[in-house]
N, C-alpha and C. Protein backbone atom coordinates (compact mmCIF):
# COMPACT_ATOMS: atom_id res chain seq x y z
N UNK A 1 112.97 67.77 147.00
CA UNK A 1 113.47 67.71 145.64
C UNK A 1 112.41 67.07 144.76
N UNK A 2 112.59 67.27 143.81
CA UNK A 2 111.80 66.52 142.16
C UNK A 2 111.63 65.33 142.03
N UNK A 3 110.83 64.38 141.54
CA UNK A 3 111.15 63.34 141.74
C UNK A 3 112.40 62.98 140.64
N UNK A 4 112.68 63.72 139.90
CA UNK A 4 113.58 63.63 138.65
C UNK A 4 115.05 63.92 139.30
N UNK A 5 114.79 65.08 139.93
CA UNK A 5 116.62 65.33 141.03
C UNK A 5 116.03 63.94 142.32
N UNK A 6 115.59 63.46 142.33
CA UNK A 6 115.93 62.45 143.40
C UNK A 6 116.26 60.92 142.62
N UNK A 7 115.78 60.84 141.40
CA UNK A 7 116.56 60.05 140.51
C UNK A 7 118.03 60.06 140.67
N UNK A 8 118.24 61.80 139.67
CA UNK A 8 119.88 61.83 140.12
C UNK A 8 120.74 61.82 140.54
N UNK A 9 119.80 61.97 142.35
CA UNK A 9 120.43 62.02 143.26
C UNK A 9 121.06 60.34 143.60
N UNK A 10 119.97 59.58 143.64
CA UNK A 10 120.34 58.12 143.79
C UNK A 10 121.17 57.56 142.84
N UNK A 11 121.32 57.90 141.53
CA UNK A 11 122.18 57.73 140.28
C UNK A 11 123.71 58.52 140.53
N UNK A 12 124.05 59.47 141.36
CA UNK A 12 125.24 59.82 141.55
C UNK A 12 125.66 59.88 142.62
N UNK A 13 124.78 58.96 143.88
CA UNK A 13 125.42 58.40 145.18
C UNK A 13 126.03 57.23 144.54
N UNK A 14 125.03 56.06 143.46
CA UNK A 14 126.20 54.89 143.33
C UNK A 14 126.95 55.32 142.54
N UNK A 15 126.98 55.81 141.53
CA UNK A 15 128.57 56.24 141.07
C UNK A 15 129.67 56.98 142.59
N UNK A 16 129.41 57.37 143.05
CA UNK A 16 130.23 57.63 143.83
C UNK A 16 130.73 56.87 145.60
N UNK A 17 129.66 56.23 145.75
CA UNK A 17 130.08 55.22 146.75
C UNK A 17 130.23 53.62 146.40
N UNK A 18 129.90 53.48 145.10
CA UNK A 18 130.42 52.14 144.76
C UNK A 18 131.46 52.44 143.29
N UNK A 19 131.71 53.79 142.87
CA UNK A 19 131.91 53.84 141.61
C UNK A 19 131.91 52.99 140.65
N UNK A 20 130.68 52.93 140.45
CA UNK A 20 130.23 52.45 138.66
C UNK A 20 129.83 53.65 138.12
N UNK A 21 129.88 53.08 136.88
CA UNK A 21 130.21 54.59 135.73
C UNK A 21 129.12 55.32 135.46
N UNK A 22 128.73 56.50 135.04
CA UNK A 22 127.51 57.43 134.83
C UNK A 22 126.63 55.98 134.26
N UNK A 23 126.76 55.73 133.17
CA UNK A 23 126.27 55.01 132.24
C UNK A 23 125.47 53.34 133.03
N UNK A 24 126.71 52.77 133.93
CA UNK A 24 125.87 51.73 134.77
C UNK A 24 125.08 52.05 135.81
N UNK A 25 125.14 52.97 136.18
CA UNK A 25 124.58 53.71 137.31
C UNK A 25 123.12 54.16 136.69
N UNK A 26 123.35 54.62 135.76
CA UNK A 26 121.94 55.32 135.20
C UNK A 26 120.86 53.60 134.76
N UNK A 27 121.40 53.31 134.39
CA UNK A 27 120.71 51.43 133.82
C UNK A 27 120.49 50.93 135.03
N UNK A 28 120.83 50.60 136.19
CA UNK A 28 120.81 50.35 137.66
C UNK A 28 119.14 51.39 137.97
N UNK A 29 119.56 52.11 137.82
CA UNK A 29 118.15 53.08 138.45
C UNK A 29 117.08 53.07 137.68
N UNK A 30 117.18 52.72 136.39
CA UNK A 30 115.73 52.52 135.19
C UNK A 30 115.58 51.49 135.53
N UNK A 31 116.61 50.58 135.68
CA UNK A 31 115.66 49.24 136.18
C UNK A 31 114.61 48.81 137.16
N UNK A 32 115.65 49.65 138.19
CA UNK A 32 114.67 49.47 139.58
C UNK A 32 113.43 50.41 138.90
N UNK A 33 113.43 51.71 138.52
CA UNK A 33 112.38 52.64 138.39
C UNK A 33 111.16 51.79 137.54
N UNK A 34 111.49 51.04 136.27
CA UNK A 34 110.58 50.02 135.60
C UNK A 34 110.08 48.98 136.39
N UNK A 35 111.11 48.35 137.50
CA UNK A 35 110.10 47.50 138.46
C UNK A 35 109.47 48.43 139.52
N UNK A 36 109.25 49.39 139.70
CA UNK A 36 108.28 49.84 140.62
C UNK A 36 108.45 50.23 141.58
N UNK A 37 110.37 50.33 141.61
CA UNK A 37 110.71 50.64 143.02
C UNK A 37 110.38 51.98 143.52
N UNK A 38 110.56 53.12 142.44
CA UNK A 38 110.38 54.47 142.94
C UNK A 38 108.77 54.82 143.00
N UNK A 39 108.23 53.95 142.97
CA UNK A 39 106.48 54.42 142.36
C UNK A 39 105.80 55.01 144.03
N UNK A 40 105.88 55.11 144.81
CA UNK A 40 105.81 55.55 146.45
C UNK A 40 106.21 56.92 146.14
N UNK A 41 107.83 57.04 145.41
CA UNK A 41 108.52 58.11 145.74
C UNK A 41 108.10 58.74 145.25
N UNK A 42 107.33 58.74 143.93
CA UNK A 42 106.94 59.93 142.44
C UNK A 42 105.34 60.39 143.32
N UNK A 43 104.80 59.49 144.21
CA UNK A 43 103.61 59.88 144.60
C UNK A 43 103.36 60.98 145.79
N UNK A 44 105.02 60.37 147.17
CA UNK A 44 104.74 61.13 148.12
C UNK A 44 106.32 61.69 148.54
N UNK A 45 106.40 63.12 148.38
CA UNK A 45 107.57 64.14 148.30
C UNK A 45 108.28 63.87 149.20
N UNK A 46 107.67 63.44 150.53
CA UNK A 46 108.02 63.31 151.70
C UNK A 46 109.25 62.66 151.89
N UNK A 47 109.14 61.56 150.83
CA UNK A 47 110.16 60.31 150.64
C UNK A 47 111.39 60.78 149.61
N UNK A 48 111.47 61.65 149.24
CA UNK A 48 112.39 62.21 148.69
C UNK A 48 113.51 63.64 148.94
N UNK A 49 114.48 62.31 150.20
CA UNK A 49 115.25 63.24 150.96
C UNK A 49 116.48 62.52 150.88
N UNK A 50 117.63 63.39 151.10
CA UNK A 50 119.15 62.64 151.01
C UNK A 50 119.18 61.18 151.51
N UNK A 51 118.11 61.30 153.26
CA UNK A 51 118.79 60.23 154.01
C UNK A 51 118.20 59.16 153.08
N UNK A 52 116.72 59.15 152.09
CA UNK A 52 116.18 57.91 151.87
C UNK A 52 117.08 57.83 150.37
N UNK A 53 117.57 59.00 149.90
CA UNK A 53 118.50 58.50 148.43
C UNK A 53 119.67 58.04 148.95
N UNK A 54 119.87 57.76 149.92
CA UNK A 54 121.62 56.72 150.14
C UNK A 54 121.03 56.01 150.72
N UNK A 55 120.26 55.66 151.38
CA UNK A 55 119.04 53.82 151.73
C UNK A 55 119.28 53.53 150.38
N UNK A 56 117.85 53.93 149.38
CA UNK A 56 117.98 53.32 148.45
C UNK A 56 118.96 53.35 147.37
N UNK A 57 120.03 53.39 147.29
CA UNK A 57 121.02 53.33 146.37
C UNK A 57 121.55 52.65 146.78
N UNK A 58 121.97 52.37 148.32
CA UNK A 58 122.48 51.00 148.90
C UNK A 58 121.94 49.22 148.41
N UNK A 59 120.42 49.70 148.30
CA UNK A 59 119.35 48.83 148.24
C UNK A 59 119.54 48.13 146.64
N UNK A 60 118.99 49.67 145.88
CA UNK A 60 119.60 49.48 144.20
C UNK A 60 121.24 48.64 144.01
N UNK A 61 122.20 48.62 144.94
CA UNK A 61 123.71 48.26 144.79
C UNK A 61 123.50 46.75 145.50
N UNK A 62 122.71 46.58 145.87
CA UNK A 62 122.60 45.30 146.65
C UNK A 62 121.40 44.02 146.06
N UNK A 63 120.72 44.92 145.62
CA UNK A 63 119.52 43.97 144.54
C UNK A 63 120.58 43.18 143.43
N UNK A 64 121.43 44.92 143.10
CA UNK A 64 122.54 44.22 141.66
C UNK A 64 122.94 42.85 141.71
N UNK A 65 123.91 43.53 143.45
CA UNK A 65 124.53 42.10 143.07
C UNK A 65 124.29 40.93 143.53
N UNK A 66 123.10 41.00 143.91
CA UNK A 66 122.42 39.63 144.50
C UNK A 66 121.75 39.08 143.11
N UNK A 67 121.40 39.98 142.37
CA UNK A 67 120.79 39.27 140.67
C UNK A 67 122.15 38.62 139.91
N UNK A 68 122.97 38.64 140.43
CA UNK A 68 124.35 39.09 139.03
C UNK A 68 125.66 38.68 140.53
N UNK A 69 125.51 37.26 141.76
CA UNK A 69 126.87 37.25 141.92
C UNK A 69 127.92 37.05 141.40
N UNK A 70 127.61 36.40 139.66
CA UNK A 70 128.71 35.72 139.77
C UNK A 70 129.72 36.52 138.77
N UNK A 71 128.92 37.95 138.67
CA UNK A 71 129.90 39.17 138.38
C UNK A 71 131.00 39.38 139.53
N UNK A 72 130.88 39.10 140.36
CA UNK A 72 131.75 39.38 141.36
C UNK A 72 132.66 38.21 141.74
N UNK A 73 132.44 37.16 141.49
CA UNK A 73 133.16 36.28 141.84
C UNK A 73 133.96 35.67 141.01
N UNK A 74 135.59 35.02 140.90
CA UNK A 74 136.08 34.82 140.16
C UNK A 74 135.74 33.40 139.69
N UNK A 75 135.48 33.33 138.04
CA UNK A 75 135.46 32.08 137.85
C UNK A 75 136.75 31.47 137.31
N UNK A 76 136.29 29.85 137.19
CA UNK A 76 137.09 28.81 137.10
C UNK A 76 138.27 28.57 137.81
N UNK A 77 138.06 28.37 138.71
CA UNK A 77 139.02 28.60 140.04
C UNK A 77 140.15 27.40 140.08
C-alpha cells in the first residue's frame, strides 16, 4: 500500500479497535507522523503491511495514553 493508505489504514484500525472518533484518530496519527514515527515507513514499502498497521496503532493508542493518564482516570476521588 501507499504510504498515504497506510496512514488510513492505521487511522481506521484505532477508530475501530479502541473507537475514538474519525477526528481523534486522525490528530493521534499527525502527531505521531510530525514526531517521526512513520519516517522508516514513507522510506521502505516493505513496512507497510496490515500486520505492522495494527502494531503500530496499538503503539499510537498506547503512547496516548501514557502522555495523557489522567484522561483516563477518575478525578477527585
Amino acid at each position: 500500500m501507499t504510504y498515504e493508505e497506510y496512514l488510513d489504514e492505521v487511522t481506521t484500525l484505532l477508530t475501530e479497535l479502541y473507537k475514538l472518533s474519525d477526528a481523534a484518530a486522525i490528530k493521534h496519527v499527525m502527531r505521531a507522523q510530525a514526531e517521526d514515527f512513520f519516517t522508516l515507513h514513507d522510506d521502505d514499502p516493505a513496512m507497510r503491511t496490515q500486520e505492522r498497521a495494527e502494531q503500530d496503532a496499538k503503539t499510537i493508542f498506547a503512547q496516548k495514553n501514557k502522555s495523557r493518564p489522567e484522561a483516563f482516570h477518575k478525578r477527585g476521588k
